[in-house]
C-alpha atoms as a PDB file:
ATOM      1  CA  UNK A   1      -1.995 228.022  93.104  1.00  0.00           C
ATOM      2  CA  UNK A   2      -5.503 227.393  93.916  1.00  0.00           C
ATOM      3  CA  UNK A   3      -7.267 224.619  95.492  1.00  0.00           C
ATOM      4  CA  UNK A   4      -8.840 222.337  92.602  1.00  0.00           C
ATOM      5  CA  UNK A   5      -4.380 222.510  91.066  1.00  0.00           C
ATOM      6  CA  UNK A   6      -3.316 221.047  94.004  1.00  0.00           C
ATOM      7  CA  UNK A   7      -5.925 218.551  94.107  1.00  0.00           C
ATOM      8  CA  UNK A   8      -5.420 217.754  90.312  1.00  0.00           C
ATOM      9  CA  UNK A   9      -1.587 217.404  90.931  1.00  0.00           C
ATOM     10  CA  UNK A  10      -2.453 214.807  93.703  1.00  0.00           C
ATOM     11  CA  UNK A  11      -4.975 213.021  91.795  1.00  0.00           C
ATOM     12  CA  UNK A  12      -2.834 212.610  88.875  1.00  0.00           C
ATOM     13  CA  UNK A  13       0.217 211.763  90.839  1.00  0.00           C
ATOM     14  CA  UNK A  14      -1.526 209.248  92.857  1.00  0.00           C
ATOM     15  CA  UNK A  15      -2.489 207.679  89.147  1.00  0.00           C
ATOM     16  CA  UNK A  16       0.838 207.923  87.389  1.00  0.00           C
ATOM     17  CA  UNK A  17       2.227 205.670  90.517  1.00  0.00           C
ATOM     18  CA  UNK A  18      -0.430 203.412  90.684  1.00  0.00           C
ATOM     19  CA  UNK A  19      -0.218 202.688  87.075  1.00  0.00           C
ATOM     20  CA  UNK A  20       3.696 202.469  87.671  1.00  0.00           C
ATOM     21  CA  UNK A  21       3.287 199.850  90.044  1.00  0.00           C
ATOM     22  CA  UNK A  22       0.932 197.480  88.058  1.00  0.00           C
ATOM     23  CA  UNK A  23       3.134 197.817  85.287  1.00  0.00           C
ATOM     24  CA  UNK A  24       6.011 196.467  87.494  1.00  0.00           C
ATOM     25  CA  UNK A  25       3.767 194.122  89.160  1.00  0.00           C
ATOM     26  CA  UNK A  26       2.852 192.799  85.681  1.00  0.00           C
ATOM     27  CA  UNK A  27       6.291 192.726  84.394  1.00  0.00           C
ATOM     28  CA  UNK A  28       7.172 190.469  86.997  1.00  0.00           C
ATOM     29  CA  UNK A  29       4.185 188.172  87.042  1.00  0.00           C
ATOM     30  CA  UNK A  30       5.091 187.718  83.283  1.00  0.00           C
ATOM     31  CA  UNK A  31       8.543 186.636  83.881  1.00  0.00           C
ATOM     32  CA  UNK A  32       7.574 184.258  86.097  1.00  0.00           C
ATOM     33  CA  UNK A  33       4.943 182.778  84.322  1.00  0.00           C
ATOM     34  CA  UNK A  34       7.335 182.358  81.102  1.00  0.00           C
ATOM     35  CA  UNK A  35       9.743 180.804  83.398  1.00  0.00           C
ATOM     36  CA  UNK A  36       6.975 178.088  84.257  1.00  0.00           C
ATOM     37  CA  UNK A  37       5.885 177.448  80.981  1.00  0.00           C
ATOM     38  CA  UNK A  38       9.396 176.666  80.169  1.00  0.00           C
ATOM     39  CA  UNK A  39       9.466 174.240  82.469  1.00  0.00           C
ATOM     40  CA  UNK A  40       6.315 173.027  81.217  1.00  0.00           C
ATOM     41  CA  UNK A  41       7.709 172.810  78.016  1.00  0.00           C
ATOM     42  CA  UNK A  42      10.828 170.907  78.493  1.00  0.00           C
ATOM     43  CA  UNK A  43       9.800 168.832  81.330  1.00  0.00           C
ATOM     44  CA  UNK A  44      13.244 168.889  82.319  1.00  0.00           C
ATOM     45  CA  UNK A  45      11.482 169.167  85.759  1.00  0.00           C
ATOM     46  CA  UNK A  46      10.415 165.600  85.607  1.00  0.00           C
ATOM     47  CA  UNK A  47      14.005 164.466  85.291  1.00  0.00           C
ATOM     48  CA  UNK A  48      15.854 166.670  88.076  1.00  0.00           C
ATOM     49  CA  UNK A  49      16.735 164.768  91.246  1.00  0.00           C
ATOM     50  CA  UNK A  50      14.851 166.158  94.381  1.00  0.00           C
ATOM     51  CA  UNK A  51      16.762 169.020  95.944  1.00  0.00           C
ATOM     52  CA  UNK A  52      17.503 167.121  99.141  1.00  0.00           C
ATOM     53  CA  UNK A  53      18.865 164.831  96.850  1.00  0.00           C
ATOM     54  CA  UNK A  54      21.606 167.198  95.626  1.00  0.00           C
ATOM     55  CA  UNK A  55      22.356 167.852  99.190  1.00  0.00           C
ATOM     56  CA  UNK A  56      26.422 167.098 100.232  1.00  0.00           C
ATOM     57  CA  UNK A  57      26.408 163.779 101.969  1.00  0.00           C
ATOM     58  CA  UNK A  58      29.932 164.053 102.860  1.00  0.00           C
ATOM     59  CA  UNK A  59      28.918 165.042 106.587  1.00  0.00           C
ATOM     60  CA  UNK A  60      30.005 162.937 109.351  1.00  0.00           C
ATOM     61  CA  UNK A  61      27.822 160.629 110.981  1.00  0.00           C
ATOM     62  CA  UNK A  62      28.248 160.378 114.826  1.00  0.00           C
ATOM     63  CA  UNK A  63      28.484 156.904 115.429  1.00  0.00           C
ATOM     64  CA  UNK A  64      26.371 154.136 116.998  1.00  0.00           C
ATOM     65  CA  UNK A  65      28.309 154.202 120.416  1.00  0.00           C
ATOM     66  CA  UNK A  66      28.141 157.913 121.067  1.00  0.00           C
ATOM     67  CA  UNK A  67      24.519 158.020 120.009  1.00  0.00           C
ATOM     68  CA  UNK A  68      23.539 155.559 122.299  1.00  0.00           C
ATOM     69  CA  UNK A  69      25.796 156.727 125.276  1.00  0.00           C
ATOM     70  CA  UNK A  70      23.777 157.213 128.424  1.00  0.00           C
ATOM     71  CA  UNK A  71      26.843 159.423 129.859  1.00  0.00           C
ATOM     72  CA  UNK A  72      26.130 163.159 130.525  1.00  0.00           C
ATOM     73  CA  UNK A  73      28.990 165.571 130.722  1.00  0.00           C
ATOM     74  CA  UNK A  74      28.380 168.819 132.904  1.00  0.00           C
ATOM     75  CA  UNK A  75      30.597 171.254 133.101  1.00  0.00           C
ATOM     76  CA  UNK A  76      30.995 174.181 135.963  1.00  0.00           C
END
């Protein structure tokens, strides 16, 4: 094959991926933005506790005395 083929090939490859990609780019960018409008929508958003809020409190504290304890423990 001659010169200007290859040249077309790569021209029109480098165009059927670019286009690719935007459409996949856009694709996402839409799903996203009718996710937010969504929320906009149904303001359940408003009404949702804060996510450190839904955090599991169940931990256990370390308590006052072993906070405040001035001891060090080294071991060798």
């Amino acid at each position: 094959m001659s010169l200007w083929v290859w040249i077309a090939v790569g021209a029109g490859s480098f165009l059927v991926l670019g286009f690719s990609a935007a459409l996949a780019v856009g694709a996402v960018l839409g799903r996203i933005g009718r996710r937010v409008t969504e929320l906009h929508e149904t303001e359940e958003w408003m009404m949702a506790p804060p996510s450190r809020a839904e955090a599991d409190t169940t931990e256990p504290q370390p308590e006052e005395a072993e906070a405040t304890s001035g001891r060090v423990i080294r071991l060798r």
